[in-house]
N, C-alpha and C. Protein backbone atom coordinates (compact mmCIF):
# COMPACT_ATOMS: atom_id res chain seq x y z
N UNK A 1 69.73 114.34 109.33
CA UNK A 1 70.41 113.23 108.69
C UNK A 1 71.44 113.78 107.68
N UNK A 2 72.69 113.35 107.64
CA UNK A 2 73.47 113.60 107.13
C UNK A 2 73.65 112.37 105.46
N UNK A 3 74.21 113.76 104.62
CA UNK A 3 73.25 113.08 103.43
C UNK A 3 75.37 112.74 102.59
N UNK A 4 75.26 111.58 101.88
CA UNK A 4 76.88 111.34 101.80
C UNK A 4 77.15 111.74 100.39
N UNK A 5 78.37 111.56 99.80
CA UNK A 5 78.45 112.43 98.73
C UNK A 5 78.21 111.68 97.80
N UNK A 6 77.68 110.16 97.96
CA UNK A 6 77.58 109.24 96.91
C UNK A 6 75.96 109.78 96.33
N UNK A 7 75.11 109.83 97.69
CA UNK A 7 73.76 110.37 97.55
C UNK A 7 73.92 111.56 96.98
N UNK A 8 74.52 112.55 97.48
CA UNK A 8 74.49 113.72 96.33
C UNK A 8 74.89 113.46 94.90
N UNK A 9 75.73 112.64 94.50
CA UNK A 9 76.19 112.40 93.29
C UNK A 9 75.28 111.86 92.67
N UNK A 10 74.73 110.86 93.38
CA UNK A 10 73.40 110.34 92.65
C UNK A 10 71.75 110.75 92.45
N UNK A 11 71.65 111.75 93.16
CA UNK A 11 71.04 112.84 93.42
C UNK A 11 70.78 113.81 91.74
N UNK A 12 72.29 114.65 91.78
CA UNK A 12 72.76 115.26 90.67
C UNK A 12 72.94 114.58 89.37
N UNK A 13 73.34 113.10 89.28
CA UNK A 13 73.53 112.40 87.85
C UNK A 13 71.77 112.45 87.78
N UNK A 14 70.69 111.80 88.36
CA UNK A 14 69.77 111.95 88.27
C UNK A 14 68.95 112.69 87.57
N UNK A 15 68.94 113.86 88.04
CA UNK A 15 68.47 115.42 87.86
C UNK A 15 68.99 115.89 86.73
N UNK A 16 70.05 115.70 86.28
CA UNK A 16 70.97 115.78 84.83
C UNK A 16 70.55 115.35 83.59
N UNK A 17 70.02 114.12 83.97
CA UNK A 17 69.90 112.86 83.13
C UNK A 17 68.77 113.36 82.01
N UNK A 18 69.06 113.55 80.80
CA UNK A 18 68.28 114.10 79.68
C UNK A 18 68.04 115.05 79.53
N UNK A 19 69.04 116.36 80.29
CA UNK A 19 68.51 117.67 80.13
C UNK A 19 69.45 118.14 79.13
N UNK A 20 68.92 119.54 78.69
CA UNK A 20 69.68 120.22 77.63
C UNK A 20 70.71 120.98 78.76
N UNK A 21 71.64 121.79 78.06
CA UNK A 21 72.73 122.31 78.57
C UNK A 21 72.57 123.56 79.53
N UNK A 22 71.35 124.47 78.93
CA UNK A 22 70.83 125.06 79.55
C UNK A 22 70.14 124.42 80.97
N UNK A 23 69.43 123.55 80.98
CA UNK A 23 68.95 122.75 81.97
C UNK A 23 69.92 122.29 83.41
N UNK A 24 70.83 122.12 82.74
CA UNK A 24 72.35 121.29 82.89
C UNK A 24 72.86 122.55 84.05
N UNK A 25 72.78 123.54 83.36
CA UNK A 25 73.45 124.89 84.23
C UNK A 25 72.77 125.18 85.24
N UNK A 26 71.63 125.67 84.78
CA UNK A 26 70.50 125.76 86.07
C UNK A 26 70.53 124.50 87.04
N UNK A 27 70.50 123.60 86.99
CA UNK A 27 70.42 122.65 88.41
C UNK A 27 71.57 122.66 88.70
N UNK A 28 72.96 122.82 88.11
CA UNK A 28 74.24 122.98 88.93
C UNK A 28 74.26 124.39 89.93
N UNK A 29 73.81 125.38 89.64
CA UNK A 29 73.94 125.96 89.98
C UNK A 29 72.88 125.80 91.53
N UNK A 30 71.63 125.90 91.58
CA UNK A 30 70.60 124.96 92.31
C UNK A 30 71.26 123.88 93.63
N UNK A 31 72.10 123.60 92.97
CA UNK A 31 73.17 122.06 93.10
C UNK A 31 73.78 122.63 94.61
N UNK A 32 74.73 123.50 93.78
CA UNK A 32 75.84 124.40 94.47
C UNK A 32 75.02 125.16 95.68
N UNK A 33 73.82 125.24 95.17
CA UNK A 33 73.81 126.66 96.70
C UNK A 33 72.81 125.49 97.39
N UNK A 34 72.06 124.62 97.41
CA UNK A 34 72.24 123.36 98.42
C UNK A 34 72.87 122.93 99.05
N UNK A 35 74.68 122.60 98.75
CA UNK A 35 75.41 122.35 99.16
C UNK A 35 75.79 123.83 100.37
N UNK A 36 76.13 124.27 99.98
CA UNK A 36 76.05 125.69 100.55
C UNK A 36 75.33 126.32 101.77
N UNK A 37 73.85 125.71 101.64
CA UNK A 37 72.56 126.00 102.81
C UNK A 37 73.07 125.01 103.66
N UNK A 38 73.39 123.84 102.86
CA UNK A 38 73.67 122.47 103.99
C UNK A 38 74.98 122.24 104.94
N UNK A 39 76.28 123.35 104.53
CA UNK A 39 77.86 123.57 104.77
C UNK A 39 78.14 121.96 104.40
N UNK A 40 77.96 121.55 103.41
CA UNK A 40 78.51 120.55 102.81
C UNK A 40 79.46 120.68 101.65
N UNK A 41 79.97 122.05 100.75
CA UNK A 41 80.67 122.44 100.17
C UNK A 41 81.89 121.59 99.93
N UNK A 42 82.22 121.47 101.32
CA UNK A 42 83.30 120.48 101.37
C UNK A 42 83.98 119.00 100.62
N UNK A 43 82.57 118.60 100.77
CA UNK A 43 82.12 117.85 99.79
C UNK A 43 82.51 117.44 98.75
N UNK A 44 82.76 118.69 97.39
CA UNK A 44 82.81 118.74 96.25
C UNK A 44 83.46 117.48 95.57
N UNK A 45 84.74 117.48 95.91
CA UNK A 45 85.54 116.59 95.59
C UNK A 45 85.27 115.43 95.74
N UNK A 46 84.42 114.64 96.66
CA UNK A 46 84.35 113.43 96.78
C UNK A 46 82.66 113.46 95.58
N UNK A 47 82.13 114.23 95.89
CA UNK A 47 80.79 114.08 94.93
C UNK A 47 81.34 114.24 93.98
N UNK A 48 82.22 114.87 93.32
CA UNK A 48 82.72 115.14 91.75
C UNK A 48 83.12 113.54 91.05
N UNK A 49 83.76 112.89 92.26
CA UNK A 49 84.49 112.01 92.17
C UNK A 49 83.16 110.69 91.83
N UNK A 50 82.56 111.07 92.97
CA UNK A 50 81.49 109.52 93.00
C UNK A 50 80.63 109.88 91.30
N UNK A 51 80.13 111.29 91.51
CA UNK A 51 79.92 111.31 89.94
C UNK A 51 80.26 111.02 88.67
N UNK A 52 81.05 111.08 88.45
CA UNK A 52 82.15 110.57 87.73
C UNK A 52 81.56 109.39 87.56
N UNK A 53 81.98 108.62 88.36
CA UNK A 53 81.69 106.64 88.36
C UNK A 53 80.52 106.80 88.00
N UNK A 54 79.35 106.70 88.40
CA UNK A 54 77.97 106.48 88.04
C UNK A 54 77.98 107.17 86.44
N UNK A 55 78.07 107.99 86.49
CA UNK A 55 78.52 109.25 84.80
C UNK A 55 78.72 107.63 84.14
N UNK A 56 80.14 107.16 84.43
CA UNK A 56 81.09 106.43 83.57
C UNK A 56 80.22 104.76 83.61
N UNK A 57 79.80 104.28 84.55
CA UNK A 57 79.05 103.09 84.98
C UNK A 57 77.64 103.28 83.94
N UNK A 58 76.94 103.77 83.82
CA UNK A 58 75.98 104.30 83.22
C UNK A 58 76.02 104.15 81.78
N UNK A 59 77.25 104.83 81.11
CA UNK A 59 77.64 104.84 79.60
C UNK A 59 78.68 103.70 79.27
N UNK A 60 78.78 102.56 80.44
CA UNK A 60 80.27 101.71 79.77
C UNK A 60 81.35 101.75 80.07
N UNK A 61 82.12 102.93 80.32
CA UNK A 61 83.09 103.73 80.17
C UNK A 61 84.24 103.40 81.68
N UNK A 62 85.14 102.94 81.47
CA UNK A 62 86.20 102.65 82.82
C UNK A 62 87.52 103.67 82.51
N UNK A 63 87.33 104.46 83.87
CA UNK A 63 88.51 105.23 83.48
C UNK A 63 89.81 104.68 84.44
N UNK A 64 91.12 104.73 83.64
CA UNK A 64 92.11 103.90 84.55
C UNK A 64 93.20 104.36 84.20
N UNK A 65 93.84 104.76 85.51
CA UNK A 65 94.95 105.63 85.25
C UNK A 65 96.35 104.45 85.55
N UNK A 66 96.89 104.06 84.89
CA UNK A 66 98.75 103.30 84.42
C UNK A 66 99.72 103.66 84.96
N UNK A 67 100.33 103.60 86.07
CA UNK A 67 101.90 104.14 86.21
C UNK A 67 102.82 102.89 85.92
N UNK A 68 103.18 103.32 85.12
CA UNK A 68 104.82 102.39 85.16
C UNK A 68 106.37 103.12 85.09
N UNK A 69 107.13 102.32 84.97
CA UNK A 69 108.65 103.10 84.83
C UNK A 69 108.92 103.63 83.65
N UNK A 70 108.53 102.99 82.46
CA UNK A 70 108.60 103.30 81.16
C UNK A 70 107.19 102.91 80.47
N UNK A 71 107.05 103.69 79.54
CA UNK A 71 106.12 103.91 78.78
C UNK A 71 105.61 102.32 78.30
N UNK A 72 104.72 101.95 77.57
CA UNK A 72 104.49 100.51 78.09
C UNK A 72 103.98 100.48 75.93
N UNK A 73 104.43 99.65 75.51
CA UNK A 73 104.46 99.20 74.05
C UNK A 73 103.07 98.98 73.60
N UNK A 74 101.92 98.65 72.03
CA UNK A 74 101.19 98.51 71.72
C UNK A 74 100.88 96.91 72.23
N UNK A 75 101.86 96.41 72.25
CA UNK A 75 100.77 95.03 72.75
C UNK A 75 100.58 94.81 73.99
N UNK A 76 100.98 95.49 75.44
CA UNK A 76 101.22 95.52 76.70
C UNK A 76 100.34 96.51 76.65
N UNK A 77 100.12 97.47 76.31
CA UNK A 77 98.65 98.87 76.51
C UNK A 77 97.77 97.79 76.01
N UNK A 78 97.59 97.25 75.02
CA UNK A 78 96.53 96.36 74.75
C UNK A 78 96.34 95.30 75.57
N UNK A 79 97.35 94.45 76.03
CA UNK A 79 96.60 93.12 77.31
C UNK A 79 96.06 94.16 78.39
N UNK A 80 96.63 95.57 79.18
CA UNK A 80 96.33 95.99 80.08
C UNK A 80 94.44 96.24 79.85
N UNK A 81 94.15 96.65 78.39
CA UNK A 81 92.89 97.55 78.43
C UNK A 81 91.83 95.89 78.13
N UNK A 82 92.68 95.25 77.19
CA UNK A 82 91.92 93.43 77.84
C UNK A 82 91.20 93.42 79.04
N UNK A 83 92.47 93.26 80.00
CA UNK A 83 92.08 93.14 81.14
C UNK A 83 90.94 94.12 81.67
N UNK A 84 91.26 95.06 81.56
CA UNK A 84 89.89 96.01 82.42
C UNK A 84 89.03 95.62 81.77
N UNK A 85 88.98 95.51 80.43
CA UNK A 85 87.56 95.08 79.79
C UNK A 85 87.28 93.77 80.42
N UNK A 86 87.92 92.97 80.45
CA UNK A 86 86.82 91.55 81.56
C UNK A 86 86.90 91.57 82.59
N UNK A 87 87.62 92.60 83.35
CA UNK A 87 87.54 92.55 84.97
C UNK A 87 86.23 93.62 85.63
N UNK A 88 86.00 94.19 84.42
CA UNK A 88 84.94 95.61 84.74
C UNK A 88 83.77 95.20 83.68
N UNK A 89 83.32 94.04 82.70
CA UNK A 89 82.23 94.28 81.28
C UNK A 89 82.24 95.46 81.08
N UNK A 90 83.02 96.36 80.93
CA UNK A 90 83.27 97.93 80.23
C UNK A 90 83.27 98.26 79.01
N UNK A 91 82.45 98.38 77.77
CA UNK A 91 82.51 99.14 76.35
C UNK A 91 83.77 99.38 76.11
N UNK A 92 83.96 100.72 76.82
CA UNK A 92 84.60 101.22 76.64
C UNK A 92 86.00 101.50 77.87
N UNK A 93 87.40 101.48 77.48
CA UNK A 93 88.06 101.85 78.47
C UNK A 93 89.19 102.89 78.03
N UNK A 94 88.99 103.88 79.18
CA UNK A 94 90.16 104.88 78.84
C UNK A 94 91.25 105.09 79.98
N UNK A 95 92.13 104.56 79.05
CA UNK A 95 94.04 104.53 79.96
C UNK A 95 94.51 105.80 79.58
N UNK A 96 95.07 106.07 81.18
CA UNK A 96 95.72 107.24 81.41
C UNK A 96 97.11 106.79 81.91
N UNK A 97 98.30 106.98 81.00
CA UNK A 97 99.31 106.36 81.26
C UNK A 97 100.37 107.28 81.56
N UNK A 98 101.10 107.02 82.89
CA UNK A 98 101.37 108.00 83.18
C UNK A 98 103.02 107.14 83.74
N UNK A 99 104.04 108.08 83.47
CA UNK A 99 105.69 107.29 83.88
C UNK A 99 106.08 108.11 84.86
N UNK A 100 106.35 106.82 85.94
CA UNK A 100 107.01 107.23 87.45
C UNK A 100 108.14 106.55 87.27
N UNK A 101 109.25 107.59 87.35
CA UNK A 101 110.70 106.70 87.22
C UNK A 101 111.20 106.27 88.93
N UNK A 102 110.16 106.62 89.95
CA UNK A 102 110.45 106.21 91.18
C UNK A 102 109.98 104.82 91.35
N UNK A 103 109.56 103.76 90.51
CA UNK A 103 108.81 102.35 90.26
C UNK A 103 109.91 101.88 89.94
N UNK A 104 110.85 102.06 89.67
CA UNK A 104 111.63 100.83 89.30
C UNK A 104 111.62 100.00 88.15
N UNK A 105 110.44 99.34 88.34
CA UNK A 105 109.92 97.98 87.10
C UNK A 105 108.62 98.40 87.58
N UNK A 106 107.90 97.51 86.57
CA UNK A 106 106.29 96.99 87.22
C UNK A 106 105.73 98.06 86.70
N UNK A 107 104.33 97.88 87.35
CA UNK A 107 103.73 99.18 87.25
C UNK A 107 102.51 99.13 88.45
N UNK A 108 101.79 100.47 88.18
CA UNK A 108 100.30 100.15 89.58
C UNK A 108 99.17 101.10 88.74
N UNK A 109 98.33 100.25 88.61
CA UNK A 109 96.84 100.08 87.60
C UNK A 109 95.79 100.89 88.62
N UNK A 110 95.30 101.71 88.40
CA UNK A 110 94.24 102.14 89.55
C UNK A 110 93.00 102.38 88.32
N UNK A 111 91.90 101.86 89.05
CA UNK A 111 90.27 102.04 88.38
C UNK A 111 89.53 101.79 89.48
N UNK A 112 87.95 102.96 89.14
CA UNK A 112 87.37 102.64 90.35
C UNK A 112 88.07 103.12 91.39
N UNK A 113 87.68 101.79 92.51
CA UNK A 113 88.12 101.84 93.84
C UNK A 113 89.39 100.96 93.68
N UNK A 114 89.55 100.30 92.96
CA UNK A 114 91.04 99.02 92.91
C UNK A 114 92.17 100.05 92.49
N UNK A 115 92.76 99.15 92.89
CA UNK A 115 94.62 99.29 93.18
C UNK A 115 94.99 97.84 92.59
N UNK A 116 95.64 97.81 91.50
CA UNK A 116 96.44 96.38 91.21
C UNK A 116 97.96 96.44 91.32
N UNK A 117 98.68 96.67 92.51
CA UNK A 117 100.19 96.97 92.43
C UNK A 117 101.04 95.87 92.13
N UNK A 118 101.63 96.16 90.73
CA UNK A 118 102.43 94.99 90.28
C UNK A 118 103.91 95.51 90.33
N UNK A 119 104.43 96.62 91.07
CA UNK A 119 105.62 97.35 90.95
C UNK A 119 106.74 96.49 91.40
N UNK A 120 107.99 96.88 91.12
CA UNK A 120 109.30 96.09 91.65
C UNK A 120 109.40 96.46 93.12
N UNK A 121 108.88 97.78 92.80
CA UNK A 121 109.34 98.55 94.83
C UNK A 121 107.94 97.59 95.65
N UNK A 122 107.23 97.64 95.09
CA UNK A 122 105.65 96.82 95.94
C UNK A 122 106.26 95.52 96.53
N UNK A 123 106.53 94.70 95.42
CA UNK A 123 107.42 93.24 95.72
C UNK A 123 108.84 93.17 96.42
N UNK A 124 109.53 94.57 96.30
CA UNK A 124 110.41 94.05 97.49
C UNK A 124 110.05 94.44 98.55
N UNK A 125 109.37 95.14 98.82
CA UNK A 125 108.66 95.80 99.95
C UNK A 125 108.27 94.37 100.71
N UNK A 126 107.25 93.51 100.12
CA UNK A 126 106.27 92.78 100.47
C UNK A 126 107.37 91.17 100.66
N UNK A 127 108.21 90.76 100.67
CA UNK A 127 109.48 90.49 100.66
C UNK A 127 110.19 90.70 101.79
N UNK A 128 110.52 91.73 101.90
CA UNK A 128 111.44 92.36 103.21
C UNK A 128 110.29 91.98 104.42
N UNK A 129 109.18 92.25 104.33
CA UNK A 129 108.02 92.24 105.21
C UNK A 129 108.27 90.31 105.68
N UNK A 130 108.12 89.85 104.77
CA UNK A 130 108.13 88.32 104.98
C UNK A 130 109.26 87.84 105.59
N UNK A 131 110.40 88.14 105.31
CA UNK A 131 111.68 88.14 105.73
C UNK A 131 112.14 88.45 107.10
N UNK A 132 111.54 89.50 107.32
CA UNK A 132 111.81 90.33 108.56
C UNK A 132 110.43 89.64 109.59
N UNK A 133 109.35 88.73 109.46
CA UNK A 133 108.53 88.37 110.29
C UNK A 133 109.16 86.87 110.71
């Protein structure tokens, strides 16, 4: 049976959960050469990833990365982190804001698994699509 990287992630947050640092090292390491016996190595990245979430789900915590065209003002960073806070009940949320001058206008919100594309290029895109059917 093939075991997925959400199960390993949850596996490893598990096994983690209240240990000291020392503790912490030893089962990563444990971790790693499992992965290894199993040629699941491959892996890493998507378990790093699913870890992460459960990590962040666990303590509150929504991590959400911002692209827009320009840097986005104190009261527009603030409705954005609003929003994740009632779209996620999240404590805590941390924006990663990041400027793509290939957007045009708009911007595209990623958390989790969501995608919220509010870009100018998204809408004419989605436009031309309607147009052209």
């Amino acid at each position: 049976m093939k075991i997925s990287a959400q199960q390993y992630a949850q596996s490893l947050f598990d096994s983690v959960a209240g240990k000291s640092e020392k503790e912490v090292k030893a089962i990563l390491k444990s971790f790693v050469a499992i992965l290894g016996k199993n040629r699941e190595l491959n892996k890493e990245v998507a378990i790093v990833t699913a870890f992460l979430e459960i990590w962040n789900q666990e303590h509150g915590e929504v991590v959400a990365t911002l692209e827009s065209a320009r840097e986005l003002g104190p009261t527009a960073r603030e409705t954005v982190v609003d929003y994740l806070k009632t779209k996620t009940d999240a404590a805590k949320i941390i924006l990663e804001e990041n400027i793509d001058k290939d957007l045009i206008g708009g911007f595209v919100l990623r958390y989790g698994s969501k995608v919220l594309d509010g870009s100018l290029k998204n809408s004419l895109n989605s436009l031309k699509n309607k147009i052209s059917n």
